[in-house]
N, C-alpha and C. Protein backbone atom coordinates (compact mmCIF):
# COMPACT_ATOMS: atom_id res chain seq x y z
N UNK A 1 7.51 7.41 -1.60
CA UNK A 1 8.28 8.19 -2.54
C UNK A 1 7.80 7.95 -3.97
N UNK A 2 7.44 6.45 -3.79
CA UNK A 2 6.93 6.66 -5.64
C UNK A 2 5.76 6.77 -5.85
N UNK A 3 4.69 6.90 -4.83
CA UNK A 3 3.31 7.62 -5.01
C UNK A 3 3.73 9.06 -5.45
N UNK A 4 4.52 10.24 -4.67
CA UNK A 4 4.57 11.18 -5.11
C UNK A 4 5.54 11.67 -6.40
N UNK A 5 6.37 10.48 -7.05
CA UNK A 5 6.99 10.34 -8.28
C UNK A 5 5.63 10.23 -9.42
N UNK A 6 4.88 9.02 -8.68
CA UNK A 6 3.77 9.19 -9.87
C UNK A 6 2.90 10.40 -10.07
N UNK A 7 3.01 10.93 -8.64
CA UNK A 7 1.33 11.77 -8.81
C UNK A 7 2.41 13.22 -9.71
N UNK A 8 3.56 13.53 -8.99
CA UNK A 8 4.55 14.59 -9.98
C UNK A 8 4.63 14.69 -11.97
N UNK A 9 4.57 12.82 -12.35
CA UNK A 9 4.53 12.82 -13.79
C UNK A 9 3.30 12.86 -14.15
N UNK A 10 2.27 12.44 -13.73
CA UNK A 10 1.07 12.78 -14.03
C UNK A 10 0.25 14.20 -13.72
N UNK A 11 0.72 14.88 -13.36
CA UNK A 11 1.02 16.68 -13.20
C UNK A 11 1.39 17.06 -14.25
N UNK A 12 2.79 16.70 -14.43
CA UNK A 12 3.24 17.77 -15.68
C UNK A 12 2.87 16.67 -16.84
N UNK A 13 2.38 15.66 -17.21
CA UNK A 13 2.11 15.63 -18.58
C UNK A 13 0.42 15.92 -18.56
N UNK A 14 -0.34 16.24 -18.04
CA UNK A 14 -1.57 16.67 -17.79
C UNK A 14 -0.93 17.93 -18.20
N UNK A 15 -0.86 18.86 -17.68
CA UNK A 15 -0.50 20.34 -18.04
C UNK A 15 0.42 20.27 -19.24
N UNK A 16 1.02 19.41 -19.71
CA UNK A 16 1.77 19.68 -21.09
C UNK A 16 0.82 19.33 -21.98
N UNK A 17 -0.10 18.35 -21.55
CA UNK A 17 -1.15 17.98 -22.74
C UNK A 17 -1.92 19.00 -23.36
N UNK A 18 -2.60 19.78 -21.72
CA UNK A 18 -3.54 20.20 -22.00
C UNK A 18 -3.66 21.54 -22.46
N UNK A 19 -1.69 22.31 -22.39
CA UNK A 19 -1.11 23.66 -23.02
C UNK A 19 -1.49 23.46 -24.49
N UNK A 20 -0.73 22.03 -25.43
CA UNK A 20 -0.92 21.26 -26.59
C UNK A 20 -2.37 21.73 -27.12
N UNK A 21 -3.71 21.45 -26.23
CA UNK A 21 -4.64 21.28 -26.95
C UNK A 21 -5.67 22.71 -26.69
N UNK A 22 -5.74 23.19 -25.73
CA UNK A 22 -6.23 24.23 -25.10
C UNK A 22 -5.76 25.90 -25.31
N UNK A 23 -6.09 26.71 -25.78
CA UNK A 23 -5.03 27.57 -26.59
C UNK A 23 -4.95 28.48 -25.20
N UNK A 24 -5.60 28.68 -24.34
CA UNK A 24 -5.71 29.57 -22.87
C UNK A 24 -4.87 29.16 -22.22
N UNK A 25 -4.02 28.13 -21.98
CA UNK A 25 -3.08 27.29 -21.29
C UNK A 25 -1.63 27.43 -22.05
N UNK A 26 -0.98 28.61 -21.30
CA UNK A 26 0.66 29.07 -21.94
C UNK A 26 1.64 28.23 -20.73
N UNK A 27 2.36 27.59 -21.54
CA UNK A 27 4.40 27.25 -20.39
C UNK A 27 5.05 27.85 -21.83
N UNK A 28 5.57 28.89 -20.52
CA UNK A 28 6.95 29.59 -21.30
C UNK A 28 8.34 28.70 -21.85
N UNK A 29 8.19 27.68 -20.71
CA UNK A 29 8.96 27.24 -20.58
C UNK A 29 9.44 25.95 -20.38
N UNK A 30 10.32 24.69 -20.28
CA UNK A 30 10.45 23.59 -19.47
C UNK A 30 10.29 23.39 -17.89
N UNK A 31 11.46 24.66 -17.66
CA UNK A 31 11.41 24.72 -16.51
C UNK A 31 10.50 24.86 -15.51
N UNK A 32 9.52 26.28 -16.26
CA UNK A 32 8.12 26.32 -15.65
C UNK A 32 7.39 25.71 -15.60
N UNK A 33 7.25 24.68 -16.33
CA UNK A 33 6.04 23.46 -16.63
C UNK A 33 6.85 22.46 -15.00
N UNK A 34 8.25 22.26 -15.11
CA UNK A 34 8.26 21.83 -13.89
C UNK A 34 8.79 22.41 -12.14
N UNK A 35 8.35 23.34 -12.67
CA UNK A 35 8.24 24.16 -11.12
C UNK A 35 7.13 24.16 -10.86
N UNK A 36 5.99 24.24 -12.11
CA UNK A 36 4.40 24.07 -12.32
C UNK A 36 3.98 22.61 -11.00
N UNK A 37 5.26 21.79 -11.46
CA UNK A 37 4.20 20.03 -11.17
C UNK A 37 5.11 20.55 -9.78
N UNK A 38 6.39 20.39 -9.68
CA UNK A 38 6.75 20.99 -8.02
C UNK A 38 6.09 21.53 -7.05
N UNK A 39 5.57 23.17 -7.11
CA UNK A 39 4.62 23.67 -6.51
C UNK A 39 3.23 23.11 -6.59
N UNK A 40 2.40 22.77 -7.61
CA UNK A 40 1.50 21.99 -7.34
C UNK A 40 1.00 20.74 -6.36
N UNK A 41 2.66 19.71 -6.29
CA UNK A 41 2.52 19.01 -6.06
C UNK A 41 2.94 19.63 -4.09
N UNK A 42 3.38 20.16 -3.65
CA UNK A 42 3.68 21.08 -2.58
C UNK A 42 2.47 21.21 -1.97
N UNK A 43 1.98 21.99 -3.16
CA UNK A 43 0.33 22.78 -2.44
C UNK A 43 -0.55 21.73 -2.00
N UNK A 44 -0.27 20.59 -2.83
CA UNK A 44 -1.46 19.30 -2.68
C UNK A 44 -1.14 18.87 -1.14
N UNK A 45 0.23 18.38 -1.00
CA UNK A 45 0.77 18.03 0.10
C UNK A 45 0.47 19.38 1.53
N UNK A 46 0.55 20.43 1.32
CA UNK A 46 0.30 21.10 2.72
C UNK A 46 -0.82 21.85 2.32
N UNK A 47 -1.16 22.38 1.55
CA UNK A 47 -2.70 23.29 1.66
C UNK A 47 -3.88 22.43 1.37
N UNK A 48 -4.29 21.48 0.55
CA UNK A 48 -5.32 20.66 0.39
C UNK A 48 -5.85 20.20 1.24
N UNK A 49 -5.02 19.34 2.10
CA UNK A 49 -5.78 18.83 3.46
C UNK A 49 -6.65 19.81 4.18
N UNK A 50 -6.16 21.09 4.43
CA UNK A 50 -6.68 21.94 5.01
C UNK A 50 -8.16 22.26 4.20
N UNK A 51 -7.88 22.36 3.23
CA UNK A 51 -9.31 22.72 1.67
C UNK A 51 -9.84 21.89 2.08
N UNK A 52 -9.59 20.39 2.42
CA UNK A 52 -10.79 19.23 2.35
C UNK A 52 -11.35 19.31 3.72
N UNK A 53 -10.84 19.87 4.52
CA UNK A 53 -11.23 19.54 6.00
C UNK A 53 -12.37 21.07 6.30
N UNK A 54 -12.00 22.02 5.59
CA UNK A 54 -12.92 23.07 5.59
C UNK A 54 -14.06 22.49 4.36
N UNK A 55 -14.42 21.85 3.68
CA UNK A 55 -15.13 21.75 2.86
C UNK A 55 -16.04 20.17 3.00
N UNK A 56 -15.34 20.09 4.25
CA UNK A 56 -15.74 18.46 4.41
C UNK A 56 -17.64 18.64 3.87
N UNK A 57 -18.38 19.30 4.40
CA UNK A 57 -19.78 19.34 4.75
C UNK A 57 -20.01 19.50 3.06
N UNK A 58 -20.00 20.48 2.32
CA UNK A 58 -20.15 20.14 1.45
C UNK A 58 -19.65 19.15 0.30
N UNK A 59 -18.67 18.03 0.43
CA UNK A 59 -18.25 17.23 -0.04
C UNK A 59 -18.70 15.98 -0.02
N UNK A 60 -19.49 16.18 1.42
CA UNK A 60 -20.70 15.18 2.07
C UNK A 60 -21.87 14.95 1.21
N UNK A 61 -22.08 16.48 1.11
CA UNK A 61 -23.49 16.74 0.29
C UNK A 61 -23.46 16.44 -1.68
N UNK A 62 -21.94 16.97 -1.75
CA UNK A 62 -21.90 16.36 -3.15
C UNK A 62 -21.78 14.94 -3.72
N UNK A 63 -21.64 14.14 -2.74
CA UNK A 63 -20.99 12.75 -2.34
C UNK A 63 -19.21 12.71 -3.17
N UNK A 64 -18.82 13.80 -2.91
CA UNK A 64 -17.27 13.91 -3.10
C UNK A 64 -16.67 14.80 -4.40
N UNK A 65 -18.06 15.08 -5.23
CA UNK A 65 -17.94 15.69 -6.60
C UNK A 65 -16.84 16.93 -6.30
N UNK A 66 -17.34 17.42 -5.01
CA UNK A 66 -16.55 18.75 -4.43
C UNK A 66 -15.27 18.99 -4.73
N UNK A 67 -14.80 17.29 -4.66
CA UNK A 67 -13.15 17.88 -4.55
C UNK A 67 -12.48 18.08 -5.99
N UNK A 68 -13.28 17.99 -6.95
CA UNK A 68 -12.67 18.19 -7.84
C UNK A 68 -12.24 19.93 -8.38
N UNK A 69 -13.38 20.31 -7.60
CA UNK A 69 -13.19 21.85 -7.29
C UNK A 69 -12.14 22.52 -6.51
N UNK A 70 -12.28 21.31 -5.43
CA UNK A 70 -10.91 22.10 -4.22
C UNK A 70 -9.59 21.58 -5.41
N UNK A 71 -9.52 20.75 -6.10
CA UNK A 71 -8.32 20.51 -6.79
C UNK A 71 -8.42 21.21 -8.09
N UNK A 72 -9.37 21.81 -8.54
CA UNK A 72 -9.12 23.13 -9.22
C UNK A 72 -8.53 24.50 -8.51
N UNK A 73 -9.10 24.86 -7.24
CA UNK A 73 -8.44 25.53 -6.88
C UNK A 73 -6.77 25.33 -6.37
N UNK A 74 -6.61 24.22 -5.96
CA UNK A 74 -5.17 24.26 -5.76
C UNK A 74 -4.18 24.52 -7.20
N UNK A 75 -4.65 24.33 -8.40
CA UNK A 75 -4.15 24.14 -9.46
C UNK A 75 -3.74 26.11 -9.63
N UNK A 76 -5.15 26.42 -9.10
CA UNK A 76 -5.17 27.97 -9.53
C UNK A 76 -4.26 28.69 -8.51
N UNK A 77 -4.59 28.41 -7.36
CA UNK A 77 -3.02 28.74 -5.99
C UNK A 77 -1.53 28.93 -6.82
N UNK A 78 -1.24 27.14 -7.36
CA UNK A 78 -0.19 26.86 -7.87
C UNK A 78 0.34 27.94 -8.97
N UNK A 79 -0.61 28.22 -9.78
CA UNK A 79 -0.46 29.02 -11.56
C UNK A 79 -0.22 30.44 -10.47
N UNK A 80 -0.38 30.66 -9.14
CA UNK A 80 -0.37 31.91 -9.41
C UNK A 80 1.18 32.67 -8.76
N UNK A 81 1.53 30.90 -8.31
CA UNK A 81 2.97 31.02 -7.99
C UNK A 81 4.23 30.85 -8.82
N UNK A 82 3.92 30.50 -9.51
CA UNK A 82 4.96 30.11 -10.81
C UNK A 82 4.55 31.15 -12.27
N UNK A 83 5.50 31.89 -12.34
CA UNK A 83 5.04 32.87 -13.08
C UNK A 83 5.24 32.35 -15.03
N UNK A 84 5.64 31.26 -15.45
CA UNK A 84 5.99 30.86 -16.61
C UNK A 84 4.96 29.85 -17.03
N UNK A 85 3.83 29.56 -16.19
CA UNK A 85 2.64 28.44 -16.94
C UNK A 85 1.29 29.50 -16.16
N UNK A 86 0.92 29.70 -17.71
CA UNK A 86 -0.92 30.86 -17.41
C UNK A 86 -1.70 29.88 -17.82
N UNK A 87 -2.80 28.99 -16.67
CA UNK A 87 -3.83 27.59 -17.05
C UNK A 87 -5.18 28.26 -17.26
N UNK A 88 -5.18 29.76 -17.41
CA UNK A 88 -6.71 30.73 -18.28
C UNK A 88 -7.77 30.45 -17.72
N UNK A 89 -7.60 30.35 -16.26
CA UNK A 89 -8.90 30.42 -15.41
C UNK A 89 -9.30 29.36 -14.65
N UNK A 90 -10.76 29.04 -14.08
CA UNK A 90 -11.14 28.41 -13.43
C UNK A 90 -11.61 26.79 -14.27
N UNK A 91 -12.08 27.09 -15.29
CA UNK A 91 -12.28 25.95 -16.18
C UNK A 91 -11.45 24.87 -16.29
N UNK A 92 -10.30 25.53 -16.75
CA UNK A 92 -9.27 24.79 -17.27
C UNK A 92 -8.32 24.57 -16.49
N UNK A 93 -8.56 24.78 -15.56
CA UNK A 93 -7.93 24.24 -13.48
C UNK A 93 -8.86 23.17 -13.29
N UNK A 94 -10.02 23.18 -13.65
CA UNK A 94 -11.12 21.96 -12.92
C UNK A 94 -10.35 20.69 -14.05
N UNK A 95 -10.84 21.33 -15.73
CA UNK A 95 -10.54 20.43 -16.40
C UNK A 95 -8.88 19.40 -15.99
N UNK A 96 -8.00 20.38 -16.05
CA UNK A 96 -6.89 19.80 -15.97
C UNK A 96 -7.01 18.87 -14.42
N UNK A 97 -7.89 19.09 -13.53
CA UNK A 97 -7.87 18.61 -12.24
C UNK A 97 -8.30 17.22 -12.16
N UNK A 98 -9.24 17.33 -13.15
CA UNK A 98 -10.02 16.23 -13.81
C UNK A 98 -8.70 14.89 -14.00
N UNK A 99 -8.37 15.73 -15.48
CA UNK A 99 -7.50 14.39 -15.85
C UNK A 99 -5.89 14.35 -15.66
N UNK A 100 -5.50 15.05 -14.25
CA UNK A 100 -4.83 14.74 -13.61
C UNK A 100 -4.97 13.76 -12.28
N UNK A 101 -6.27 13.41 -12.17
CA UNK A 101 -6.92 12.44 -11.37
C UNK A 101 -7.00 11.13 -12.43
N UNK A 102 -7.40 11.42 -13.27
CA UNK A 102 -7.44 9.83 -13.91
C UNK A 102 -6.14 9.19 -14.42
N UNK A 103 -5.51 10.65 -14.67
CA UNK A 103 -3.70 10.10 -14.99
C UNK A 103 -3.19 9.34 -14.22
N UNK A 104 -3.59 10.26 -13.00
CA UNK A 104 -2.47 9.55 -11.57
C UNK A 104 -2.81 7.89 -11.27
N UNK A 105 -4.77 8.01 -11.74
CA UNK A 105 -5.16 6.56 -11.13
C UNK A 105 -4.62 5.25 -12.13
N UNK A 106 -4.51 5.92 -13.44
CA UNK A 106 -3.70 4.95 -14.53
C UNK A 106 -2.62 4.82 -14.07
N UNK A 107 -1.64 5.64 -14.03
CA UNK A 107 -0.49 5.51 -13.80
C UNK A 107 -0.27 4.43 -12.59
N UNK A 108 -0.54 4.29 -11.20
CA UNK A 108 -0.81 3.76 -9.85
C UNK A 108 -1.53 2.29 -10.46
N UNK A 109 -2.04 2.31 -11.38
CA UNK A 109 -2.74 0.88 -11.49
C UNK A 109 -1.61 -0.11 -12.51
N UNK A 110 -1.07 0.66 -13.15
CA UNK A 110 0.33 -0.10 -14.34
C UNK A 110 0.77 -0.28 -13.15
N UNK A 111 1.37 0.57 -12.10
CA UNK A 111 2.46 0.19 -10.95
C UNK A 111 2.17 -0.64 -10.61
N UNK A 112 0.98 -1.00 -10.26
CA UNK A 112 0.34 -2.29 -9.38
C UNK A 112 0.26 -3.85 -10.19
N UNK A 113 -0.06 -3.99 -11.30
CA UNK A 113 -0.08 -4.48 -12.14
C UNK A 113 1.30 -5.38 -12.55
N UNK A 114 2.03 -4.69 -12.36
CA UNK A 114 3.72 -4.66 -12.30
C UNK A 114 4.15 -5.87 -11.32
N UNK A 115 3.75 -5.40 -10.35
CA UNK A 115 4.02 -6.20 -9.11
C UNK A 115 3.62 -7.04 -8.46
């Protein structure tokens, strides 16, 4: 439960950051920003596995670079379900995919650290 507490806050402050700095990246809203990390975090949990398991071969070949792509696309799935956060394409799905991976791994390492 608190892996997916962490990986949820490191979602939406990745996407609040990157609305902040990125002018292509609109939340209408609060709410949308967290229906944003909700559904995202949804899609990660039941459609991703499926993305990684179809993409295994080339993920092989990238030595894993791949998935940062399949987690751009889930980002872009997500934006296209929640109609109050527009993340302006494919770029700025990879980017945000990016440092929603290093968020989560900061975040998970204070936890650990902790304990």
């Amino acid at each position: 439960m608190t892996k997916l507490f962490l990986k949820y806050i490191s979602i939406i402050i990745t996407i609040y950051l990157l609305s902040q700095v990125i002018d292509t990246i609109h939340i209408d809203s609060t709410a949308a920003l967290l229906g944003m990390g909700f559904v995202l975090l949804l899609v990660n949990l039941l459609i991703k596995p499926l993305l990684l398991l179809l993409t295994f071969p080339i993920s092989i070949l990238t030595l894993g670079l791949f998935t940062f792509v399949i987690n751009a696309w889930t980002i872009m799935i997500s934006d296209a379900f929640v109609s109050g956060v527009q993340m302006g394409g494919f770029m700025n799905s990879l980017i945000a995919a990016f440092i929603i991976s290093i968020l989560h791994h900061m975040l998970r390492d204070m936890k650990k650290k902790e304990n």
